[in-house]
PDB file of N, CA and C in Angstrom:
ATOM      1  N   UNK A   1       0.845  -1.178   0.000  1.00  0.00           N
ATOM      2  CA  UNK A   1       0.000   0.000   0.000  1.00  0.00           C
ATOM      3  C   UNK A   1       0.889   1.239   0.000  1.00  0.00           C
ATOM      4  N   UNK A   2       0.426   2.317  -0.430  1.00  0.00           N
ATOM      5  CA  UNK A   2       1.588   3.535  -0.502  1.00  0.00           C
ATOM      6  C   UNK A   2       0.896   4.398  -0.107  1.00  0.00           C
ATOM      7  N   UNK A   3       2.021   5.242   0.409  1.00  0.00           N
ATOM      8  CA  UNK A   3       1.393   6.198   1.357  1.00  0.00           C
ATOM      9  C   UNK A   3       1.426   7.310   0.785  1.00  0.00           C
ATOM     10  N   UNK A   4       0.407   8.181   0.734  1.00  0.00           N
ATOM     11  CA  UNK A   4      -0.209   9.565   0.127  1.00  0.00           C
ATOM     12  C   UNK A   4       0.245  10.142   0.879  1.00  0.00           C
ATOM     13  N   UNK A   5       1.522  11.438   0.322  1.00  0.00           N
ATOM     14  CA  UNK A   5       2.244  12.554   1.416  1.00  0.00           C
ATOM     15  C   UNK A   5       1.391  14.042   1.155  1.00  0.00           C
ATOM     16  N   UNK A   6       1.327  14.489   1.784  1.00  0.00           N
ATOM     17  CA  UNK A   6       0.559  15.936   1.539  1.00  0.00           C
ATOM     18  C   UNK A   6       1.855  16.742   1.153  1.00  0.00           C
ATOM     19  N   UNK A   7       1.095  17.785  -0.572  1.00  0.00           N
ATOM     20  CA  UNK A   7       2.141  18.885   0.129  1.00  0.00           C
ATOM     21  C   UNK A   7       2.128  19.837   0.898  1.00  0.00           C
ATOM     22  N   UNK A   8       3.551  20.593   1.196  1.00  0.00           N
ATOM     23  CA  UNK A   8       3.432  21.136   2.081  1.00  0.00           C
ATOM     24  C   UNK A   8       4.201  22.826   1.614  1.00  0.00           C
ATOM     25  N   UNK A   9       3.407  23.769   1.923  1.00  0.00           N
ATOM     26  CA  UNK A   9       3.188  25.209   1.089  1.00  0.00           C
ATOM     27  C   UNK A   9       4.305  26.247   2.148  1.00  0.00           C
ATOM     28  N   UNK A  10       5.082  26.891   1.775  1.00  0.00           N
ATOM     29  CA  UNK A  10       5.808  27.866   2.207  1.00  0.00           C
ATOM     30  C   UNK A  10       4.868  28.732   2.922  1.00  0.00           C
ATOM     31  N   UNK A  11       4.772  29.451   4.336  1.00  0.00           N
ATOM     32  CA  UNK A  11       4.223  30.363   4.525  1.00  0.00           C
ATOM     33  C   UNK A  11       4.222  31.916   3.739  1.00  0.00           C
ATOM     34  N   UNK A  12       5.177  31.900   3.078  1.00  0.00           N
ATOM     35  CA  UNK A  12       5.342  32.860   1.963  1.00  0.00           C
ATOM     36  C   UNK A  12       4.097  32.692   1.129  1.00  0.00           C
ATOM     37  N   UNK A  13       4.288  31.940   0.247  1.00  0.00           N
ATOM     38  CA  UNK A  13       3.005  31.455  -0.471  1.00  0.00           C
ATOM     39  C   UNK A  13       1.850  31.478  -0.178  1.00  0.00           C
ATOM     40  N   UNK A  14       1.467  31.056   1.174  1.00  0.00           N
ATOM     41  CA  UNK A  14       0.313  30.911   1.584  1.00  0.00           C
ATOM     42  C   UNK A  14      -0.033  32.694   2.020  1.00  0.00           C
ATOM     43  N   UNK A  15       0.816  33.021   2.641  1.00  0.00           N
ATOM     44  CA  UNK A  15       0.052  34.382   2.516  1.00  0.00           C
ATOM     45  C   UNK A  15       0.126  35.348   1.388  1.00  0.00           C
ATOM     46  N   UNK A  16       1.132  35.274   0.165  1.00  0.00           N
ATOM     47  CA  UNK A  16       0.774  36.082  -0.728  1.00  0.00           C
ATOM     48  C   UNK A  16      -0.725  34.891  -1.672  1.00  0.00           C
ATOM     49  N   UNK A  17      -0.919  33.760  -1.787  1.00  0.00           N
ATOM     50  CA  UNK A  17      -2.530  33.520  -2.154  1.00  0.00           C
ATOM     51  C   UNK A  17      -3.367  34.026  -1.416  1.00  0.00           C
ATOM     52  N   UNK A  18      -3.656  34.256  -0.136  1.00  0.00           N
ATOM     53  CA  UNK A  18      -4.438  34.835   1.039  1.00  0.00           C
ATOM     54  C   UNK A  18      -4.982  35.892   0.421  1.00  0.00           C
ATOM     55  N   UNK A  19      -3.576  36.801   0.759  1.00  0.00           N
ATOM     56  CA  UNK A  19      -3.505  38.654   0.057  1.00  0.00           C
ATOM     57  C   UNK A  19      -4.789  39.032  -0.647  1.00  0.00           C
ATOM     58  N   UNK A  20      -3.919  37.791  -2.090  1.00  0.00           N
ATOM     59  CA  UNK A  20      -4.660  37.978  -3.316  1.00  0.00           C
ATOM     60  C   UNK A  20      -5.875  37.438  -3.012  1.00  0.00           C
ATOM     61  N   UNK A  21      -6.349  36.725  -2.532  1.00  0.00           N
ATOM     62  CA  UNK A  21      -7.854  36.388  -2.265  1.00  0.00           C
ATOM     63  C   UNK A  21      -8.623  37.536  -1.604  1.00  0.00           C
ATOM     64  N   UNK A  22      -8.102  37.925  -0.204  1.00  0.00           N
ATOM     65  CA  UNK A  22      -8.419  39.218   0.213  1.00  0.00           C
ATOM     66  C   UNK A  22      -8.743  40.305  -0.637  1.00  0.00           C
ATOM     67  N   UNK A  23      -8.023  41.091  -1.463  1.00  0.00           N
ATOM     68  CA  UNK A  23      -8.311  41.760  -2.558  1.00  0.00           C
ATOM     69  C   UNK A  23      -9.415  41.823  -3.105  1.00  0.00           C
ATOM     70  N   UNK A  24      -9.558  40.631  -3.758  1.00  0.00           N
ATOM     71  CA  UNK A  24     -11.104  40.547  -4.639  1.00  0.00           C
ATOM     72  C   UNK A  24     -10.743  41.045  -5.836  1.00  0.00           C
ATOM     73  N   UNK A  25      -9.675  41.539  -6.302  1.00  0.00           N
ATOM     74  CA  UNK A  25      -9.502  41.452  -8.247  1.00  0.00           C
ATOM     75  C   UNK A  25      -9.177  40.496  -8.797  1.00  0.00           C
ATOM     76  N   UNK A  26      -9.442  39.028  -8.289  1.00  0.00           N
ATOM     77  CA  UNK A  26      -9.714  37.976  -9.209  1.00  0.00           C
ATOM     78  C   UNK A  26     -10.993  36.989  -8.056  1.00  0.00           C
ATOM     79  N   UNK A  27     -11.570  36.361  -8.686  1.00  0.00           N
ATOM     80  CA  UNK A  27     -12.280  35.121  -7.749  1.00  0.00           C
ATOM     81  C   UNK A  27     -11.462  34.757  -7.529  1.00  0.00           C
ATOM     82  N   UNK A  28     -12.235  33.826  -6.547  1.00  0.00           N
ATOM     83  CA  UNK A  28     -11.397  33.410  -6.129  1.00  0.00           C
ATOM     84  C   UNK A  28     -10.908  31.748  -6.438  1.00  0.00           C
ATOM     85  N   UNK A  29     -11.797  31.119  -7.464  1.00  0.00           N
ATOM     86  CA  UNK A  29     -11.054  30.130  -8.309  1.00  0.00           C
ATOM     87  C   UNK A  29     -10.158  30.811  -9.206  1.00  0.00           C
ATOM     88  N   UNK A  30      -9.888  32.084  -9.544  1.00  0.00           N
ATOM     89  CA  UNK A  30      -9.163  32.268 -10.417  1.00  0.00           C
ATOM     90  C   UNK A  30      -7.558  32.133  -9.828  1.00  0.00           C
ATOM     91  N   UNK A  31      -7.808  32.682  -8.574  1.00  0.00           N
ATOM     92  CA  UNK A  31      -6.199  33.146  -7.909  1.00  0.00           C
ATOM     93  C   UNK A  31      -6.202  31.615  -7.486  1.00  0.00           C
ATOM     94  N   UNK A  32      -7.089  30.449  -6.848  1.00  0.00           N
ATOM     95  CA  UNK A  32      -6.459  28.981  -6.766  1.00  0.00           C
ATOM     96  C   UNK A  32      -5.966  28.674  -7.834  1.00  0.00           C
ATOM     97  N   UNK A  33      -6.487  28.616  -9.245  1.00  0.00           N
ATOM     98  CA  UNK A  33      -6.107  28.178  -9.954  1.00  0.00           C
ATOM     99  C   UNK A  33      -4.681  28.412 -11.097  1.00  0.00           C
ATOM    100  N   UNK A  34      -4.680  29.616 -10.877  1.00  0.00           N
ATOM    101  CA  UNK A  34      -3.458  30.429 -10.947  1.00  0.00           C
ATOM    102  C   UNK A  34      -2.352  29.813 -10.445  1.00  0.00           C
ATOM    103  N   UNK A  35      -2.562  29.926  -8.803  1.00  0.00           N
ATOM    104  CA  UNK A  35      -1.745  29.229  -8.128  1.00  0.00           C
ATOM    105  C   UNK A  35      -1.169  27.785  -7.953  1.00  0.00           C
ATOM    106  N   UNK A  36      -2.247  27.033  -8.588  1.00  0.00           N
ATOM    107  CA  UNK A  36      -2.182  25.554  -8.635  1.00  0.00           C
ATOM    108  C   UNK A  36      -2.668  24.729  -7.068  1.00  0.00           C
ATOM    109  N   UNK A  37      -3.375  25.366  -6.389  1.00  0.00           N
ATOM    110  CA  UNK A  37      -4.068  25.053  -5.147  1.00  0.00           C
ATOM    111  C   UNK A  37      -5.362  24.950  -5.424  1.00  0.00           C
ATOM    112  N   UNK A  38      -6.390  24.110  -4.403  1.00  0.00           N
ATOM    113  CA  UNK A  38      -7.632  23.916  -4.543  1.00  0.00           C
ATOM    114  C   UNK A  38      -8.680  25.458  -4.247  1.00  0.00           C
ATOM    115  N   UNK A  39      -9.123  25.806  -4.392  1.00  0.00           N
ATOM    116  CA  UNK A  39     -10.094  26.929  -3.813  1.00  0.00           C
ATOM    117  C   UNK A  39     -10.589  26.945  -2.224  1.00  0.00           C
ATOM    118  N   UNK A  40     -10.785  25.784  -1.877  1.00  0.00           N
ATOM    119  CA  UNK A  40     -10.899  25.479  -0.382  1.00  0.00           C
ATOM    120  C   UNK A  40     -10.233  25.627   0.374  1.00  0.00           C
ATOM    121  N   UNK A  41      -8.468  24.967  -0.519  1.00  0.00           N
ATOM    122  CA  UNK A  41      -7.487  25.493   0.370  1.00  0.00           C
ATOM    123  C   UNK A  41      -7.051  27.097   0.518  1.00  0.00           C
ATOM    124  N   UNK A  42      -7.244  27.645  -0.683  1.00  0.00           N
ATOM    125  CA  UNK A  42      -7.010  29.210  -0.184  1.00  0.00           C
ATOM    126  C   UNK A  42      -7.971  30.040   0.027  1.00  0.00           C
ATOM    127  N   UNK A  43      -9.233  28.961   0.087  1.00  0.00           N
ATOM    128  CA  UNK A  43     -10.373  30.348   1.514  1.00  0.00           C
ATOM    129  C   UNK A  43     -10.269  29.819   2.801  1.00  0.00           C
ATOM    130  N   UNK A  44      -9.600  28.917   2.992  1.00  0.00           N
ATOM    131  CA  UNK A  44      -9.104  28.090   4.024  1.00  0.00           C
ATOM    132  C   UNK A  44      -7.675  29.053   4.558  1.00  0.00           C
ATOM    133  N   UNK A  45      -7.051  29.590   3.773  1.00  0.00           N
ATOM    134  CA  UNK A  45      -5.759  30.297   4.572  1.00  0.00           C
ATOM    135  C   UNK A  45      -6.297  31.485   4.625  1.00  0.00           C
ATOM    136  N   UNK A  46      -7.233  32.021   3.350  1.00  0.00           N
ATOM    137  CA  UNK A  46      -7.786  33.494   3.694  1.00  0.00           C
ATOM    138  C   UNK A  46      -8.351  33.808   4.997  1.00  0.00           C
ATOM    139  N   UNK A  47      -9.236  32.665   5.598  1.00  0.00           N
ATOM    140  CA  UNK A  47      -9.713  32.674   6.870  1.00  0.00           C
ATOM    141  C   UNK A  47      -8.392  32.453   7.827  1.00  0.00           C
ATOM    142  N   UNK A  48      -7.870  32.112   7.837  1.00  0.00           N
ATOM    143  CA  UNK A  48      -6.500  32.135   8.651  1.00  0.00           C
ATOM    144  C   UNK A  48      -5.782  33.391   8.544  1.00  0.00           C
ATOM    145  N   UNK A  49      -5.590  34.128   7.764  1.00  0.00           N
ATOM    146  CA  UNK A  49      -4.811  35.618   7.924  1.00  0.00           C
ATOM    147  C   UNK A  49      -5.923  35.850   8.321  1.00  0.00           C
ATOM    148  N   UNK A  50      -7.444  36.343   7.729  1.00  0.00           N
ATOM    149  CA  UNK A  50      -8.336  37.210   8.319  1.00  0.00           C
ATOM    150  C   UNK A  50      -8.236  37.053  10.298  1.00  0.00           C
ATOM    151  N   UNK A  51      -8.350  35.843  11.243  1.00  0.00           N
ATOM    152  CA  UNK A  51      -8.378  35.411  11.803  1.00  0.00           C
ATOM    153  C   UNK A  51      -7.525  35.693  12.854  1.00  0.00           C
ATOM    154  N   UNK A  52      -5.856  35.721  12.026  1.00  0.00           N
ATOM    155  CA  UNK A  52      -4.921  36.042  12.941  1.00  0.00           C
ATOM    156  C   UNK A  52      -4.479  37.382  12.710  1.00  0.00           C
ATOM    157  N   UNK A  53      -4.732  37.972  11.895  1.00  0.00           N
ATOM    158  CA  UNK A  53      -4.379  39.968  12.133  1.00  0.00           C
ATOM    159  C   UNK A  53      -4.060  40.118  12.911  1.00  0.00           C
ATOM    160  N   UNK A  54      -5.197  40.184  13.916  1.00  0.00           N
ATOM    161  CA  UNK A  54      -5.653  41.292  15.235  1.00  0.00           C
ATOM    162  C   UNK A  54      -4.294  40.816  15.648  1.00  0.00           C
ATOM    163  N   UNK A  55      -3.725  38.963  15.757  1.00  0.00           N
ATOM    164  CA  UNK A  55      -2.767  39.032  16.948  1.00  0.00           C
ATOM    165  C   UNK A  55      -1.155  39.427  16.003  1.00  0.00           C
ATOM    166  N   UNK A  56      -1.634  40.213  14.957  1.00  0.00           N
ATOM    167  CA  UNK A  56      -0.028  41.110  14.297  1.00  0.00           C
ATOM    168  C   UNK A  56       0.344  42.000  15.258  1.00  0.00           C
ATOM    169  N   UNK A  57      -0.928  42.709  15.200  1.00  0.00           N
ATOM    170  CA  UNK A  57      -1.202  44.336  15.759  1.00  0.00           C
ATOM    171  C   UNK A  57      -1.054  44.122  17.274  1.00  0.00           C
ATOM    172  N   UNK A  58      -1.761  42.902  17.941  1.00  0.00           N
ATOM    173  CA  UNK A  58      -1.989  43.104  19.487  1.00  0.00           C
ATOM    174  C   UNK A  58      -0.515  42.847  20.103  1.00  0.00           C
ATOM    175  N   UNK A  59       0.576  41.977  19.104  1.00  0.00           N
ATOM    176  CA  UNK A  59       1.675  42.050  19.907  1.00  0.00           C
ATOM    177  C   UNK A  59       2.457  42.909  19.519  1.00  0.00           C
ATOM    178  N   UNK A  60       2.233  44.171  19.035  1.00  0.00           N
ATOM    179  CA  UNK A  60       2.625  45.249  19.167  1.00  0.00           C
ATOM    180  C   UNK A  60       2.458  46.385  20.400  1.00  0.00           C
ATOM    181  N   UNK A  61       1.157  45.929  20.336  1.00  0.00           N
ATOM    182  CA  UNK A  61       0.814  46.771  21.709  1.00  0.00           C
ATOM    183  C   UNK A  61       1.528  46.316  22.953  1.00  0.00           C
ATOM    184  N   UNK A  62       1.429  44.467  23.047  1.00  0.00           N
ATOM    185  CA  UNK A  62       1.876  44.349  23.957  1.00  0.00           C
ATOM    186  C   UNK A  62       3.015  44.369  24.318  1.00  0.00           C
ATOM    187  N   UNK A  63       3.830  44.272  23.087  1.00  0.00           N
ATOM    188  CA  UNK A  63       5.754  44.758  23.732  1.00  0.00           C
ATOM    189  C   UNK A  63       5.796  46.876  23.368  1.00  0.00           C
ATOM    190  N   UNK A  64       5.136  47.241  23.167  1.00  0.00           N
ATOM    191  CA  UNK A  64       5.124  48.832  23.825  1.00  0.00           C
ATOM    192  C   UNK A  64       4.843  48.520  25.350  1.00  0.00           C
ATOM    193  N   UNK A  65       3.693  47.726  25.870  1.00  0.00           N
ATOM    194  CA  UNK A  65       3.571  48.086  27.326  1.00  0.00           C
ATOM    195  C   UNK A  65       4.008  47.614  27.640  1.00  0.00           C
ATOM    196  N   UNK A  66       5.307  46.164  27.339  1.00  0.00           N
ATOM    197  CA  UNK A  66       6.618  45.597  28.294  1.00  0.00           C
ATOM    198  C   UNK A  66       7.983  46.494  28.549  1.00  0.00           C
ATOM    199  N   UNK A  67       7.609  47.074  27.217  1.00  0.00           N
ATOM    200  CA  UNK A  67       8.902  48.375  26.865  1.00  0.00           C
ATOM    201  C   UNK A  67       8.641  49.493  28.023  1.00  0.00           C
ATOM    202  N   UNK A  68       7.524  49.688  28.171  1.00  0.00           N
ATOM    203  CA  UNK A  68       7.130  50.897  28.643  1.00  0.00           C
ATOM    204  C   UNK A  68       7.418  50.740  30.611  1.00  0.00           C
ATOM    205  N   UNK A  69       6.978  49.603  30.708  1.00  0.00           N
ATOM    206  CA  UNK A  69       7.101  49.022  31.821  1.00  0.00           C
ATOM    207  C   UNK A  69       8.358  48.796  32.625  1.00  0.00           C
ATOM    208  N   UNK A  70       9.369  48.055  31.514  1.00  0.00           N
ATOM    209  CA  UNK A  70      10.872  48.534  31.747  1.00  0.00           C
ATOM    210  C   UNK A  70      11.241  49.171  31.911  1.00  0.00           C
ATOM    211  N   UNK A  71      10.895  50.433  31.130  1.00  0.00           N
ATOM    212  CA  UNK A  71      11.336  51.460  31.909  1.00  0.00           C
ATOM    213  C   UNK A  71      11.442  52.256  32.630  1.00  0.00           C
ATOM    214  N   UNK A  72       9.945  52.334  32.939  1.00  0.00           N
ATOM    215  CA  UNK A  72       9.419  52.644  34.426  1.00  0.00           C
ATOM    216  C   UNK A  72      10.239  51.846  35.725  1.00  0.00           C
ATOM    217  N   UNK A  73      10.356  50.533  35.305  1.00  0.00           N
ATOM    218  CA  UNK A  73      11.109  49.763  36.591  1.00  0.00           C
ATOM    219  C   UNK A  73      12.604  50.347  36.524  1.00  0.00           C
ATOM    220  N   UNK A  74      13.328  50.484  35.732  1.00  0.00           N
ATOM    221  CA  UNK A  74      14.147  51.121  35.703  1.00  0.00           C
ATOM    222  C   UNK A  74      14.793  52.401  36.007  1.00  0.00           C
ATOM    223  N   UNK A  75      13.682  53.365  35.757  1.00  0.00           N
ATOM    224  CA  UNK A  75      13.617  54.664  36.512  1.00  0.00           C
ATOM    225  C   UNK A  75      13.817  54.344  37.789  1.00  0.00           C
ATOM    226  N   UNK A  76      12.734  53.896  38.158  1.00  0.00           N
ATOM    227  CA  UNK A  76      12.205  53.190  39.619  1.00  0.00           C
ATOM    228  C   UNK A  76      13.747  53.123  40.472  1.00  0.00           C
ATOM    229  N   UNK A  77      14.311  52.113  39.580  1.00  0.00           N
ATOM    230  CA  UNK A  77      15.682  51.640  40.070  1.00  0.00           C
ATOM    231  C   UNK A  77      16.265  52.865  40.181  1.00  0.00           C
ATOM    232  N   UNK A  78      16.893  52.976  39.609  1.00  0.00           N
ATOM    233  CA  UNK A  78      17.973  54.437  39.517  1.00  0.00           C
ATOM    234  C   UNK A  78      17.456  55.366  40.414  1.00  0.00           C
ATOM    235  N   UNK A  79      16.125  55.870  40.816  1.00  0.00           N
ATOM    236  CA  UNK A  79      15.915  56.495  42.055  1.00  0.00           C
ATOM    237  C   UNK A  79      16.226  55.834  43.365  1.00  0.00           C
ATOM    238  N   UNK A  80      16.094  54.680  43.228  1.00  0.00           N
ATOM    239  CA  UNK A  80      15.873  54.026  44.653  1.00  0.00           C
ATOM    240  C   UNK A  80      17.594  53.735  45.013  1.00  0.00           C
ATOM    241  N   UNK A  81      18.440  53.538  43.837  1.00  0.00           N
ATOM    242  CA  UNK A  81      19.774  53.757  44.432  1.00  0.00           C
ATOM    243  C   UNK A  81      20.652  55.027  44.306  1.00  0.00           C
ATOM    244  N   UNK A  82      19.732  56.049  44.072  1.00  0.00           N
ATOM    245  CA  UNK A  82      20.226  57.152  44.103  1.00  0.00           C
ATOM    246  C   UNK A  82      19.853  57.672  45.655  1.00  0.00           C
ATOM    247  N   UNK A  83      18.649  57.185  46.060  1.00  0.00           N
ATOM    248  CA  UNK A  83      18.263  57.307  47.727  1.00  0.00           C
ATOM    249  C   UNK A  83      19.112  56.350  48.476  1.00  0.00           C
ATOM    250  N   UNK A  84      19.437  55.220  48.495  1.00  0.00           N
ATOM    251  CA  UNK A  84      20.515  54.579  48.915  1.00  0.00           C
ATOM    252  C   UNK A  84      21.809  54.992  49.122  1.00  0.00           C
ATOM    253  N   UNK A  85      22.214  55.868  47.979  1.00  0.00           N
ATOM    254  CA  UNK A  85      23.630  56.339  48.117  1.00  0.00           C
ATOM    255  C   UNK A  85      23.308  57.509  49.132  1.00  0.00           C
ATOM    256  N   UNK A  86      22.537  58.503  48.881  1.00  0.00           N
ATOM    257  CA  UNK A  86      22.553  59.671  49.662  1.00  0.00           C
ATOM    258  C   UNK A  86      22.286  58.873  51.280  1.00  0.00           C
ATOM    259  N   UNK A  87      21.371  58.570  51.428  1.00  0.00           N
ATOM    260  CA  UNK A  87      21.673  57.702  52.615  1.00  0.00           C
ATOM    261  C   UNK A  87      23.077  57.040  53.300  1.00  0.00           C
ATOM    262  N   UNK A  88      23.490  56.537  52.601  1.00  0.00           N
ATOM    263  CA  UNK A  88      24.753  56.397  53.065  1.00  0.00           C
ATOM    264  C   UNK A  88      25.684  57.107  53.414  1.00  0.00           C
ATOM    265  N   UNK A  89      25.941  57.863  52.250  1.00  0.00           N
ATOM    266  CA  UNK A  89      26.813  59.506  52.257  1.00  0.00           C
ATOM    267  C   UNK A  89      26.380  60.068  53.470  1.00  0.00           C
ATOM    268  N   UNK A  90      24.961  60.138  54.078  1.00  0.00           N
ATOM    269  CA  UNK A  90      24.511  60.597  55.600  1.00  0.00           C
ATOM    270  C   UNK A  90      24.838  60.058  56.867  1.00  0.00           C
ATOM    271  N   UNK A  91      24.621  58.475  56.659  1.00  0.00           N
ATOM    272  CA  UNK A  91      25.051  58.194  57.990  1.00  0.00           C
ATOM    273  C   UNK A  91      26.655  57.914  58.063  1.00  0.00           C
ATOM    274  N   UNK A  92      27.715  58.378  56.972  1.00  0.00           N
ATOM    275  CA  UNK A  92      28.790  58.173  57.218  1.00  0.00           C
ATOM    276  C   UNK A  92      29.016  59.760  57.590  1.00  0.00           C
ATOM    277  N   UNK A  93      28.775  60.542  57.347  1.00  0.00           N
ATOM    278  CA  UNK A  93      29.075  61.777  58.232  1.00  0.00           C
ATOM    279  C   UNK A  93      28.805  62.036  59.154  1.00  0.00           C
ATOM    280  N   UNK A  94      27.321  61.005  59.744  1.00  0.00           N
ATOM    281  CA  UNK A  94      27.176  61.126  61.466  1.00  0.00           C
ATOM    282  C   UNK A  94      27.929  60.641  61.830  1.00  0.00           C
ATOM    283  N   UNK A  95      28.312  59.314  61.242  1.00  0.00           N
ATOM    284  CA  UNK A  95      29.237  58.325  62.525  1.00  0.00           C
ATOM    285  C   UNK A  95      30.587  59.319  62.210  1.00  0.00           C
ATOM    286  N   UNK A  96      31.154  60.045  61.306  1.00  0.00           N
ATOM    287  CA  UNK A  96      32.117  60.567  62.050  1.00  0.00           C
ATOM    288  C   UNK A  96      31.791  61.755  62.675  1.00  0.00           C
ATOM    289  N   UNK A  97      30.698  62.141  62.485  1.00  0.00           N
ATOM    290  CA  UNK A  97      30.609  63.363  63.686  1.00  0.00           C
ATOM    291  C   UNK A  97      30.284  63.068  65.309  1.00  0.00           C
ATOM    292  N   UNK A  98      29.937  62.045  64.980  1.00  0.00           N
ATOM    293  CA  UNK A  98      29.577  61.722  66.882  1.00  0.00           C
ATOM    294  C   UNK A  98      30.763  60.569  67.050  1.00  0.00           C
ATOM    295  N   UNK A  99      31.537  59.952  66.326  1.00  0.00           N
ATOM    296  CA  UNK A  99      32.918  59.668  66.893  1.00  0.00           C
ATOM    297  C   UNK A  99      33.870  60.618  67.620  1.00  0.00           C
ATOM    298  N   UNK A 100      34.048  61.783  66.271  1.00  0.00           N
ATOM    299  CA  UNK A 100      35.002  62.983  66.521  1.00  0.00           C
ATOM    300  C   UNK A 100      34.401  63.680  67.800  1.00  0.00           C
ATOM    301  N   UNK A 101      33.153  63.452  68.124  1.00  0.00           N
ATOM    302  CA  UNK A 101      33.030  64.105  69.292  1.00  0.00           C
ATOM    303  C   UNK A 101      32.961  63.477  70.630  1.00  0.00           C
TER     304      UNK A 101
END
């Protein structure tokens, strides 16, 4: 018995057939057939870009607010050992002022 391999499509490919399906200046048997794919299969990936957009765009947003966040913690930091040092710088001038005295 032999075994039937599927092929298997470059994500390149699959989203420039998508694109072109998206568009609408050809049917969309025209752009399968063009392509040499079934029609099912490329309203089948068209629904797959349509589908996954949002998460192009949403992980954009979400590394601005990791970015943004960093650096807030970071500020954060740099104040809090900038209060650390002055602190220190303080109680080393008491202890020598109430030694020396």
């Amino acid at each position: 018995m032999s075994k039937s391999t599927r092929k298997v499509y470059d994500p390149k490919f699959k989203m420039r057939v998508a694109l072109e399906v998206l568009r609408g200046e050809k049917t969309l048997s025209e752009v399968a057939s063009e392509n040499g794919v079934a029609p099912s299969l490329a309203c089948e990936w068209r629904d797959q870009l349509e589908a996954s957009s949002n998460e192009v765009f949403a992980k954009t947003k979400q590394e601005r607010e990791r970015k943004r966040l960093e650096v807030s913690a970071q500020k954060e930091r740099e104040r809090m050992l900038g209060t650390i040092g002055q602190l220190t710088l303080e109680r080393d001038f008491l202890q020598r002022f109430c030694v020396d005295q």
